[in-house]
PDB file of N, CA and C in Angstrom:
ATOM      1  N   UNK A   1     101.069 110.984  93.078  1.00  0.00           N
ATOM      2  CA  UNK A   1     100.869 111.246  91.674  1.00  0.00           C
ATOM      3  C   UNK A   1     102.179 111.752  91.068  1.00  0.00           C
ATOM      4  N   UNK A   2     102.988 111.146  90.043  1.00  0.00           N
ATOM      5  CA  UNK A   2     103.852 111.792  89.250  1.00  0.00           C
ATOM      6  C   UNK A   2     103.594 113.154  88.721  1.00  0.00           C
ATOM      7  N   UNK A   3     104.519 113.868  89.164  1.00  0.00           N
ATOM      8  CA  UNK A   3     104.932 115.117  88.707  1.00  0.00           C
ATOM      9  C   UNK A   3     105.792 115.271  87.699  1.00  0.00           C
ATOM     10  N   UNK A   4     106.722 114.647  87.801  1.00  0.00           N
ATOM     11  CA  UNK A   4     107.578 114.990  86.481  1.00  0.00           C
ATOM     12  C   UNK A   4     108.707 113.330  86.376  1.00  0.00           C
ATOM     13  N   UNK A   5     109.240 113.550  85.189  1.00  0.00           N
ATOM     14  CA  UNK A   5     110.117 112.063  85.249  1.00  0.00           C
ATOM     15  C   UNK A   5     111.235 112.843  84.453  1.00  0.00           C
ATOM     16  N   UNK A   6     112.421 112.270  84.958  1.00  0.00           N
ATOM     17  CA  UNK A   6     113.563 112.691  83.861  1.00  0.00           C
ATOM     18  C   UNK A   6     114.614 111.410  84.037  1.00  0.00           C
ATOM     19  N   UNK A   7     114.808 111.133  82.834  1.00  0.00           N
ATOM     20  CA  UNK A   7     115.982 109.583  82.275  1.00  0.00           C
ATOM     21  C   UNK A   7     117.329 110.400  82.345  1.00  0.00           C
ATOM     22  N   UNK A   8     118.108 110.277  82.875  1.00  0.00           N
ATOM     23  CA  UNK A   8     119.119 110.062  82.428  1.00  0.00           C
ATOM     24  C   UNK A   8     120.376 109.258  81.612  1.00  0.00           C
ATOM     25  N   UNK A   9     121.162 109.384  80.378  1.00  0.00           N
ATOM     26  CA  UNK A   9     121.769 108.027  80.204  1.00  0.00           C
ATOM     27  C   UNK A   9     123.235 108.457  80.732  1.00  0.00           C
ATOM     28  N   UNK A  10     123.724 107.538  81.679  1.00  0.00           N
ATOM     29  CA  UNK A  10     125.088 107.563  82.018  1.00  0.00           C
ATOM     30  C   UNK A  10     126.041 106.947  81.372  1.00  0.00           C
ATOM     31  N   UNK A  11     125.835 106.604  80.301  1.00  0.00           N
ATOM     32  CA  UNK A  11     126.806 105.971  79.256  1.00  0.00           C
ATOM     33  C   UNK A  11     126.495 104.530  79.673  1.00  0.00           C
ATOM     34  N   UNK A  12     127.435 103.293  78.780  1.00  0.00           N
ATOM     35  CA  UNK A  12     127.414 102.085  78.639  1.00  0.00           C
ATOM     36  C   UNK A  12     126.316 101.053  79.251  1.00  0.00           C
ATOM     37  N   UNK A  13     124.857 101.767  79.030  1.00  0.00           N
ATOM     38  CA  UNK A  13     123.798 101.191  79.306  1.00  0.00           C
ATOM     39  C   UNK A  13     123.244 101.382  80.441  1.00  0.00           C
ATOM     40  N   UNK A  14     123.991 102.242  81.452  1.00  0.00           N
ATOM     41  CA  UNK A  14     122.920 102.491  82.406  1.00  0.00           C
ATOM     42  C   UNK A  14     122.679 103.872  82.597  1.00  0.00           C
ATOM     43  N   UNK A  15     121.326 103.864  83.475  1.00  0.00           N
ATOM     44  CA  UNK A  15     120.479 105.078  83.196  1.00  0.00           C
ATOM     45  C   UNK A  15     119.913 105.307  84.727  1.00  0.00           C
ATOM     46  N   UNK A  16     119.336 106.447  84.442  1.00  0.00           N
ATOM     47  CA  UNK A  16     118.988 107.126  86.053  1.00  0.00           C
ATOM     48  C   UNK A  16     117.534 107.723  85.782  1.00  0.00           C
ATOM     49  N   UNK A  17     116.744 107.157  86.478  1.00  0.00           N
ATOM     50  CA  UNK A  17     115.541 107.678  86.323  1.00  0.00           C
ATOM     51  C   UNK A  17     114.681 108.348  87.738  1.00  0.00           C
ATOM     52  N   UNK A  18     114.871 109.483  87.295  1.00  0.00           N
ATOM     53  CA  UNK A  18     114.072 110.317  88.587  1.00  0.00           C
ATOM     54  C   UNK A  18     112.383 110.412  88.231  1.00  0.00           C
ATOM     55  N   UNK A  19     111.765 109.681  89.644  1.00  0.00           N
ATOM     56  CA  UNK A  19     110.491 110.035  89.607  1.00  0.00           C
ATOM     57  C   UNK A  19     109.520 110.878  90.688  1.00  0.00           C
ATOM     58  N   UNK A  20     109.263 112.181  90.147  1.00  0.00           N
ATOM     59  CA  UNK A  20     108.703 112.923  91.574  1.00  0.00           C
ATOM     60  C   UNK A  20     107.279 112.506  91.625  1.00  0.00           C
ATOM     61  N   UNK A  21     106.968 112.864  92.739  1.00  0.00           N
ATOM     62  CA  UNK A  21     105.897 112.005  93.310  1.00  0.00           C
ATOM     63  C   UNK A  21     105.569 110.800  93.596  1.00  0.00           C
ATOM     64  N   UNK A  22     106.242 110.145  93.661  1.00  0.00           N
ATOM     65  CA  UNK A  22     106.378 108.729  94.203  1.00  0.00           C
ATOM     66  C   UNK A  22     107.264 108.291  95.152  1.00  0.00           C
ATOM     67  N   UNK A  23     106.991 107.341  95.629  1.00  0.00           N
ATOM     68  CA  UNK A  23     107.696 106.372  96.550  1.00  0.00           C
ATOM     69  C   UNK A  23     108.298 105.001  96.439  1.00  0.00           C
ATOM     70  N   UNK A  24     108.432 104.587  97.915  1.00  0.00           N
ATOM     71  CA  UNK A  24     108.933 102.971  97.303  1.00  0.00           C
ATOM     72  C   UNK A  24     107.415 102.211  96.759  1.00  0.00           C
ATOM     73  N   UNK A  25     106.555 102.337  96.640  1.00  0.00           N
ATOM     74  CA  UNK A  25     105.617 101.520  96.194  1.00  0.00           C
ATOM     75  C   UNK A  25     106.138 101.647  94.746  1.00  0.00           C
ATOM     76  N   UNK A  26     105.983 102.864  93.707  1.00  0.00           N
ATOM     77  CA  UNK A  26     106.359 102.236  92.748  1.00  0.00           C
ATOM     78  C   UNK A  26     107.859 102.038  92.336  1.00  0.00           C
ATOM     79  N   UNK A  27     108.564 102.560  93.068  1.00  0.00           N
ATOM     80  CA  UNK A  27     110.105 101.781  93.095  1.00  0.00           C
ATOM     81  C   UNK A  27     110.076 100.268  93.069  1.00  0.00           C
ATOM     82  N   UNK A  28     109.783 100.361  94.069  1.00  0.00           N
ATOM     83  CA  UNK A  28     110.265  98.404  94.181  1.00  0.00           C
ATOM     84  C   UNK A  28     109.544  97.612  92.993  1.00  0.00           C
ATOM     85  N   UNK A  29     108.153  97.807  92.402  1.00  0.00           N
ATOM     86  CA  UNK A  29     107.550  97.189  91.728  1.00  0.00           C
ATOM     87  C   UNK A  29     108.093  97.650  90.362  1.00  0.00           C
ATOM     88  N   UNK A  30     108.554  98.685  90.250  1.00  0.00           N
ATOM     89  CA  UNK A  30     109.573  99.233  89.033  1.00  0.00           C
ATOM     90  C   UNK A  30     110.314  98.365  88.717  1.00  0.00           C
ATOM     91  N   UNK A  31     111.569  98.521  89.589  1.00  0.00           N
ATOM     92  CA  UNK A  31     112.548  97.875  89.927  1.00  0.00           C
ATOM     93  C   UNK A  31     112.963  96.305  89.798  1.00  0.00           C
ATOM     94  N   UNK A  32     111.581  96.085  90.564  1.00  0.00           N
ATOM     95  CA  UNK A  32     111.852  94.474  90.530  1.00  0.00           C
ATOM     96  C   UNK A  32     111.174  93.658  89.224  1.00  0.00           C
ATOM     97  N   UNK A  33     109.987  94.460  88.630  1.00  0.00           N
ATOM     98  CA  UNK A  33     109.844  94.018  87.271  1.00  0.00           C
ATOM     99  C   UNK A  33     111.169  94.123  86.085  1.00  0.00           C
ATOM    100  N   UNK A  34     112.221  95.340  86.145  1.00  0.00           N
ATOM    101  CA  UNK A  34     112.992  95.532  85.282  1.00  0.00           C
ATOM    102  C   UNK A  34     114.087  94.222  85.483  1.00  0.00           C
ATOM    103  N   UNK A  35     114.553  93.818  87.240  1.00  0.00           N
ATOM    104  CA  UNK A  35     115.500  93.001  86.869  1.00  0.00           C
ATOM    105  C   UNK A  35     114.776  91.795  86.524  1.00  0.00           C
ATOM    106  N   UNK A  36     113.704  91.082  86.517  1.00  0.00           N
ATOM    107  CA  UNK A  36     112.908  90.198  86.227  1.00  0.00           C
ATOM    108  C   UNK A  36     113.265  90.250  84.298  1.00  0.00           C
ATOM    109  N   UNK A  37     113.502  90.905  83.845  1.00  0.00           N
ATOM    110  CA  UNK A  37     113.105  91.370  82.501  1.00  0.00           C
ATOM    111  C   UNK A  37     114.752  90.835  81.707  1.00  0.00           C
ATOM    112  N   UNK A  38     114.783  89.568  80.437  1.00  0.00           N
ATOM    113  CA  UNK A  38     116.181  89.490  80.358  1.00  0.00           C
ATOM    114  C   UNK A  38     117.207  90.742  79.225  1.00  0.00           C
ATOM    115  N   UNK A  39     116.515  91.818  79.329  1.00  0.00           N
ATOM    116  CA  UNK A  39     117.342  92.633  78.840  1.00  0.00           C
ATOM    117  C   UNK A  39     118.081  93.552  79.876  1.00  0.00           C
ATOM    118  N   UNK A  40     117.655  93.235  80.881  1.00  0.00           N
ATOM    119  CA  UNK A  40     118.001  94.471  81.934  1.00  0.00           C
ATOM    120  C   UNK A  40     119.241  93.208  83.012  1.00  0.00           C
ATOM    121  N   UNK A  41     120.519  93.890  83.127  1.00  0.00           N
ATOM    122  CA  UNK A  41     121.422  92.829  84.379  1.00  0.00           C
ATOM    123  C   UNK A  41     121.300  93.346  85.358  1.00  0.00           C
ATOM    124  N   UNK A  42     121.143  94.826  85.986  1.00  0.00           N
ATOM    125  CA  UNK A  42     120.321  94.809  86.974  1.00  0.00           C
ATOM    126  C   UNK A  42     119.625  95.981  87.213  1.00  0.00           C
ATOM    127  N   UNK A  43     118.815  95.934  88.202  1.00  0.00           N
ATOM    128  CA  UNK A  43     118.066  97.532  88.723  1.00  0.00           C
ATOM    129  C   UNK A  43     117.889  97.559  90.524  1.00  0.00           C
ATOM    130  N   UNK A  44     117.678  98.947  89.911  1.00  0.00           N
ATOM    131  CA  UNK A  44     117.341  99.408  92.151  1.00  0.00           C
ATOM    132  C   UNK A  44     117.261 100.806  92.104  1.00  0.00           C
ATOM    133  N   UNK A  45     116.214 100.627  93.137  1.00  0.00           N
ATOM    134  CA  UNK A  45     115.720 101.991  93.421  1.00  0.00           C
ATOM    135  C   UNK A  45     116.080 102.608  94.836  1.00  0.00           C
ATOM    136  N   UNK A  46     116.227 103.948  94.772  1.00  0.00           N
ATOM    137  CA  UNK A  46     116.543 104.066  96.076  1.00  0.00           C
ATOM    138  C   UNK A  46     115.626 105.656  96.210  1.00  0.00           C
ATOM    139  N   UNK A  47     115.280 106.122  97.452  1.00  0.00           N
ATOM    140  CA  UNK A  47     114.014 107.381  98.000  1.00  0.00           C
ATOM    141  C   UNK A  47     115.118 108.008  98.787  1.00  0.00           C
ATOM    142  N   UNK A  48     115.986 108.990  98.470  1.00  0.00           N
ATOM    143  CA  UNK A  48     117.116 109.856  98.826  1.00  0.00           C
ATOM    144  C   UNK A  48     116.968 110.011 100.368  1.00  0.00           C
ATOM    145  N   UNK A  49     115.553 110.655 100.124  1.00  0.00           N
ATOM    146  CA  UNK A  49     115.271 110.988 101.954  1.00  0.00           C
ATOM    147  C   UNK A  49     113.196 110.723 102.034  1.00  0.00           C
ATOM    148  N   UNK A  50     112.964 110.340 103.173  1.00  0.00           N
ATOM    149  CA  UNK A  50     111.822 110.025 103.328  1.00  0.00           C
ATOM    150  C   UNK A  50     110.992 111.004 103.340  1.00  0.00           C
ATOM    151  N   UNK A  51     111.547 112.655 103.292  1.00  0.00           N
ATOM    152  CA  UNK A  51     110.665 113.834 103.154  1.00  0.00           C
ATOM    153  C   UNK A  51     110.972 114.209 102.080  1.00  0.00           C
ATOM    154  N   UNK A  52     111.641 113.835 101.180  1.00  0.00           N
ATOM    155  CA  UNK A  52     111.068 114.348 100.217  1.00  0.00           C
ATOM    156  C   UNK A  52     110.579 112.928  98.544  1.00  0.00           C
ATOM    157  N   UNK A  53     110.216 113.881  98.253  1.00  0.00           N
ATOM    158  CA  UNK A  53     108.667 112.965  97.347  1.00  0.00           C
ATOM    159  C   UNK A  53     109.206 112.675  95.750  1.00  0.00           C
ATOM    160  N   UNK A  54     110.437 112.143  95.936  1.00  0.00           N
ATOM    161  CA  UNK A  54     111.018 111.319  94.472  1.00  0.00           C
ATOM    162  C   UNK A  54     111.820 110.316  94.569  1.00  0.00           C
ATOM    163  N   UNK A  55     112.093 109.100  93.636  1.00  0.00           N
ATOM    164  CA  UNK A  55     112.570 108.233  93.794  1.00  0.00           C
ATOM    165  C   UNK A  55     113.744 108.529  92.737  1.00  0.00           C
ATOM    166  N   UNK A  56     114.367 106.925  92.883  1.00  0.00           N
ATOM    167  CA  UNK A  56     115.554 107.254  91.560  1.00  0.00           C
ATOM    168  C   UNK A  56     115.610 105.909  91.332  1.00  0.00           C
ATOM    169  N   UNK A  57     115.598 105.177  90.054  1.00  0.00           N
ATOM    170  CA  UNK A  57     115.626 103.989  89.689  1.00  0.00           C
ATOM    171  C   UNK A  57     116.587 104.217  88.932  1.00  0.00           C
ATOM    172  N   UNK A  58     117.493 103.050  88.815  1.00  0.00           N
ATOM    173  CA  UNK A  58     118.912 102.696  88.586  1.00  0.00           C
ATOM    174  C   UNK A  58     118.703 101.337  87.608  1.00  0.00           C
ATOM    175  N   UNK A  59     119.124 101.945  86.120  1.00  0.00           N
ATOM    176  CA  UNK A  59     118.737 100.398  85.758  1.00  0.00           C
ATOM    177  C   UNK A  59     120.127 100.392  84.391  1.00  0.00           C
ATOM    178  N   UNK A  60     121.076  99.047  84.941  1.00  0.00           N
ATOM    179  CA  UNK A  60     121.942  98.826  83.600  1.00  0.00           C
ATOM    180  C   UNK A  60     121.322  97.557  82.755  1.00  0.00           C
ATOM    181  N   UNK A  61     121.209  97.965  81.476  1.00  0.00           N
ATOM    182  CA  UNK A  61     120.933  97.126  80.183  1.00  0.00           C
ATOM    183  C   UNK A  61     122.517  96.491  80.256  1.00  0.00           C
ATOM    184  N   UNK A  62     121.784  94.925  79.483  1.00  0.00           N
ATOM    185  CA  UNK A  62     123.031  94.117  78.994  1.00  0.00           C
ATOM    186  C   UNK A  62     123.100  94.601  77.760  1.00  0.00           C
ATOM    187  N   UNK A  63     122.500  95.179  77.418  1.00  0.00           N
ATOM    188  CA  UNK A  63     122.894  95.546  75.569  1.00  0.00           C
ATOM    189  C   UNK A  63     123.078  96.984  75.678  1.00  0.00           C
ATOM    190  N   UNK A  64     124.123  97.965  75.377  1.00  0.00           N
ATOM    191  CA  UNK A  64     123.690  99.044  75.374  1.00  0.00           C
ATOM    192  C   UNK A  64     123.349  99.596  74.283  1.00  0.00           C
ATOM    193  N   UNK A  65     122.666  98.729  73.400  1.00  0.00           N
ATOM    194  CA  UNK A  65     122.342  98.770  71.795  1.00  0.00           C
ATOM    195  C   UNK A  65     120.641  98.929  71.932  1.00  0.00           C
ATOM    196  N   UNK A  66     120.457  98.506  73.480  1.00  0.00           N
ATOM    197  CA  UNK A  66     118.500  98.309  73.543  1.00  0.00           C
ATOM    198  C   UNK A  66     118.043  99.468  73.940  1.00  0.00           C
ATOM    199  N   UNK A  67     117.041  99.735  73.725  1.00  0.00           N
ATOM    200  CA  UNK A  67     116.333 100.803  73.629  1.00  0.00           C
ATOM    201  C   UNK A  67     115.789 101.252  75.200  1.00  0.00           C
ATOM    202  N   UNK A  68     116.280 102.080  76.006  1.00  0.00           N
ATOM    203  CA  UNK A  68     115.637 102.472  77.553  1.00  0.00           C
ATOM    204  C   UNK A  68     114.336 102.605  77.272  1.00  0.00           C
ATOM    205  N   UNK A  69     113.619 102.844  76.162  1.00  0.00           N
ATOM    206  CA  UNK A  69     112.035 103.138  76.306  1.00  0.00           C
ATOM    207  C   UNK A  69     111.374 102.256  75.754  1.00  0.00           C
ATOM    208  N   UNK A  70     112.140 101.418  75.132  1.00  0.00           N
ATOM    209  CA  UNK A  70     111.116 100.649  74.723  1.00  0.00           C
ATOM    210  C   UNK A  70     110.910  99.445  76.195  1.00  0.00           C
ATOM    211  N   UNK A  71     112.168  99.291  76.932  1.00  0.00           N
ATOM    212  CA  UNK A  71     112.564  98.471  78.227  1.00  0.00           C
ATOM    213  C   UNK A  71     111.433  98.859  79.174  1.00  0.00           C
ATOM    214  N   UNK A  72     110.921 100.051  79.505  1.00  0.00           N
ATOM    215  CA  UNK A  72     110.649 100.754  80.338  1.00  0.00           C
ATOM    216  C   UNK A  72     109.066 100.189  79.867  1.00  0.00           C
ATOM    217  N   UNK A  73     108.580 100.424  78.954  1.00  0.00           N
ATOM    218  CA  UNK A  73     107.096 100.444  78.122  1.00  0.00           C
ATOM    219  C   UNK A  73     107.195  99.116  78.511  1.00  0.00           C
ATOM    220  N   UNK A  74     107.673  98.035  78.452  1.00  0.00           N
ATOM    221  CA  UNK A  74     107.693  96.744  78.620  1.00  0.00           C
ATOM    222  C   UNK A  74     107.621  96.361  79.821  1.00  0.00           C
ATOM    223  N   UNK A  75     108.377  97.229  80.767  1.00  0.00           N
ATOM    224  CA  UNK A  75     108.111  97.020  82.301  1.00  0.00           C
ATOM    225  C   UNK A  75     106.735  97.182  82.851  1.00  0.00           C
ATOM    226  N   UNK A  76     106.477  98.597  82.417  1.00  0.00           N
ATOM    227  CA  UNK A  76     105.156  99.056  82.428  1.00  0.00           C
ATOM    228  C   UNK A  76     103.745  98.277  82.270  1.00  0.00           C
ATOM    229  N   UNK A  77     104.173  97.911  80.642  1.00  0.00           N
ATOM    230  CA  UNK A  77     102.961  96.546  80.732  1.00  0.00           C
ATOM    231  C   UNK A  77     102.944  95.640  81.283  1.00  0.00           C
ATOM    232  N   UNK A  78     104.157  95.447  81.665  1.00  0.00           N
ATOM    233  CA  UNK A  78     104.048  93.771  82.630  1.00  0.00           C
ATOM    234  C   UNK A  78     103.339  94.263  84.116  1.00  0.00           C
ATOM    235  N   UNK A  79     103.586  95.228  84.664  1.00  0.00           N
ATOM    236  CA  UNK A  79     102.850  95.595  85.598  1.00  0.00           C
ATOM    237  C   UNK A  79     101.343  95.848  85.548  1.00  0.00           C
ATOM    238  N   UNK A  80     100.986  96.036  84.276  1.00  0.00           N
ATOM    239  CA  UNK A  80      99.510  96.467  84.154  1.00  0.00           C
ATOM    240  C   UNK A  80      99.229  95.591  84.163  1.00  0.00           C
ATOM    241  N   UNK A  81      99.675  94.325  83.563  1.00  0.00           N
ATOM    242  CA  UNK A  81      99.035  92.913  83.251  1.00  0.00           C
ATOM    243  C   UNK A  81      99.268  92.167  84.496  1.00  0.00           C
ATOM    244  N   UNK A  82     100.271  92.281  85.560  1.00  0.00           N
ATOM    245  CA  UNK A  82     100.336  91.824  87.210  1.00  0.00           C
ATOM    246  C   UNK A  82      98.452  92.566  87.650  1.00  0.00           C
ATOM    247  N   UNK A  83      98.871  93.610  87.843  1.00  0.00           N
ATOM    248  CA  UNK A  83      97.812  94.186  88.132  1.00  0.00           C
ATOM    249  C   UNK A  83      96.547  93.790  87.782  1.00  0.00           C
ATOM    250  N   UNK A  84      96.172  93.372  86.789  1.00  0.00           N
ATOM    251  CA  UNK A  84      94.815  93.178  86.137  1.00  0.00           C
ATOM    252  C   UNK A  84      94.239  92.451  86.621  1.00  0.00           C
ATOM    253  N   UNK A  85      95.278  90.932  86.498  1.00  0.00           N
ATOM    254  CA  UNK A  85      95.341  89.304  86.813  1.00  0.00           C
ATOM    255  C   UNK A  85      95.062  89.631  88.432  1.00  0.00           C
ATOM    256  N   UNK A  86      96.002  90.012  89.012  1.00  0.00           N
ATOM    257  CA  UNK A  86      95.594  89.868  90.506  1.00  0.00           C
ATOM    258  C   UNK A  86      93.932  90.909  91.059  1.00  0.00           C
ATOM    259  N   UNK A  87      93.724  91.875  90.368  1.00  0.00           N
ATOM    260  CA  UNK A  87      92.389  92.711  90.640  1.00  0.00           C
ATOM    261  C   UNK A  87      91.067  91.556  90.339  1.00  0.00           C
ATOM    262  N   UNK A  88      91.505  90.388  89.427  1.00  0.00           N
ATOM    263  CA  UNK A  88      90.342  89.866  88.402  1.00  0.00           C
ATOM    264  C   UNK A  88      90.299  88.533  89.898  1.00  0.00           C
ATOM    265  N   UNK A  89      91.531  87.794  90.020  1.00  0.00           N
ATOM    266  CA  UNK A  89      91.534  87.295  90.921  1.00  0.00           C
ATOM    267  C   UNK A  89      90.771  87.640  92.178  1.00  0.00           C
ATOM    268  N   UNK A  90      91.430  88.629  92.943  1.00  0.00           N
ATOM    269  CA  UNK A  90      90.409  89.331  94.181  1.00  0.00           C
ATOM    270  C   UNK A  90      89.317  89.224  94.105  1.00  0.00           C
ATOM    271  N   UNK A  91      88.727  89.684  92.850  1.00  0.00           N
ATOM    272  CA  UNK A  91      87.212  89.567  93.003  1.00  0.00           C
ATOM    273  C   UNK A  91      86.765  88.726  92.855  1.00  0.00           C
ATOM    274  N   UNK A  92      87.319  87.897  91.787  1.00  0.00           N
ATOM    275  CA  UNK A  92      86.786  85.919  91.722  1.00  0.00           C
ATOM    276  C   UNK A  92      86.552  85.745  93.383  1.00  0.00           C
ATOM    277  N   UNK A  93      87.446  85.871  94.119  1.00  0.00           N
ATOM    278  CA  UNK A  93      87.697  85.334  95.404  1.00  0.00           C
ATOM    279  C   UNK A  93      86.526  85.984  96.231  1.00  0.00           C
ATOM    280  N   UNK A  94      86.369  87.328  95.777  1.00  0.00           N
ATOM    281  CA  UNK A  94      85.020  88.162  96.567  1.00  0.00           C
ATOM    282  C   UNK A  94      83.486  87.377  96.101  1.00  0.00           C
ATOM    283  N   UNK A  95      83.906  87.423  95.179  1.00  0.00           N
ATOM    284  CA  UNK A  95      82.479  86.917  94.597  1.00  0.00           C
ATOM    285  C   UNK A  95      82.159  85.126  94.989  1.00  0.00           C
ATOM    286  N   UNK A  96      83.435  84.508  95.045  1.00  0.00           N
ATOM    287  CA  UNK A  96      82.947  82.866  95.864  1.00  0.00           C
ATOM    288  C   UNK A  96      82.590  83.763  97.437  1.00  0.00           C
ATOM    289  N   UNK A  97      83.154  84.124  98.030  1.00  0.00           N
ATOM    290  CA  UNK A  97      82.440  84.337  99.576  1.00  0.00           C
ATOM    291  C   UNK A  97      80.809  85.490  99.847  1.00  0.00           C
ATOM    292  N   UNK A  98      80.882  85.473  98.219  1.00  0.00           N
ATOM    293  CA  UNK A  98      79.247  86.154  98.361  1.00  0.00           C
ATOM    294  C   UNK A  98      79.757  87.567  98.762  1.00  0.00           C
ATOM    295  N   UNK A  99      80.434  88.156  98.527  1.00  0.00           N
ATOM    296  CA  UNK A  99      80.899  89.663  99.032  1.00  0.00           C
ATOM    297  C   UNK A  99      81.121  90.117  96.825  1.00  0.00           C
ATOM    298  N   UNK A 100      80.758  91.723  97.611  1.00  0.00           N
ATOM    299  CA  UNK A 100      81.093  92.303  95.774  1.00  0.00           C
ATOM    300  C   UNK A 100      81.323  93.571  96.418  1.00  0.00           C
ATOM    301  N   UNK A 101      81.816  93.850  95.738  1.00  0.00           N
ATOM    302  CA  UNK A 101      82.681  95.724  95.809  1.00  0.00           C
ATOM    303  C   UNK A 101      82.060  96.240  94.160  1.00  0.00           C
ATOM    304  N   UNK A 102      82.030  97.776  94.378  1.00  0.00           N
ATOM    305  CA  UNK A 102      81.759  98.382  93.165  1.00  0.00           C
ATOM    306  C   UNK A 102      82.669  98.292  92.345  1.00  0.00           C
ATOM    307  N   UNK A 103      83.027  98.916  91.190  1.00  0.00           N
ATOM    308  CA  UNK A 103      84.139  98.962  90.295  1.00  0.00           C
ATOM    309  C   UNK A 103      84.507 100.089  90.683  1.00  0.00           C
TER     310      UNK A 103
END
């Protein structure tokens, strides 16, 4: 569970984003949605040390005119909408083999 988040901007479009309570699960899916994204030239996350419980995502904008939050909100939804599509899927797939799970 996120505990706290803090952005950093390091000048000429790139930024440092610390996230406590997390791991590489949402690193990589962070990460790899932002360089997927054509405002962002690249991103990466890296977990300092495996005991302790924050990540750091690394992301330079090609524009340093674009907005880090609005980039970020955009990442965000694209993940909710990965997410949805593949949850709606699963269960299509549960429900042809006659199997159902609760919500």
């Amino acid at each position: 569970m996120v505990s706290k988040i803090q952005l950093e901007d390091l000048g000429g479009g790139k930024y440092k984003l610390t996230i406590w309570g997390e791991d590489h699960s949402i690193g990589n899916i962070l990460s790899k949605t932002l360089l997927s994204m054509e405002e962002v030239s690249f991103s990466y996350y890296e977990q300092p040390h495996p005991l302790e419980e924050y990540i750091i995502v690394f992301i330079h904008l090609r524009d340093e005119k674009t907005s880090i939050k609005d980039v970020l909100i955009k990442a965000l939804d694209r993940i909710l909408e990965v997410n949805n599509e593949f949850r709606e899927l699963y269960l299509k797939a549960l429900r042809e083999k006659g199997l159902s799970i609760e919500s």
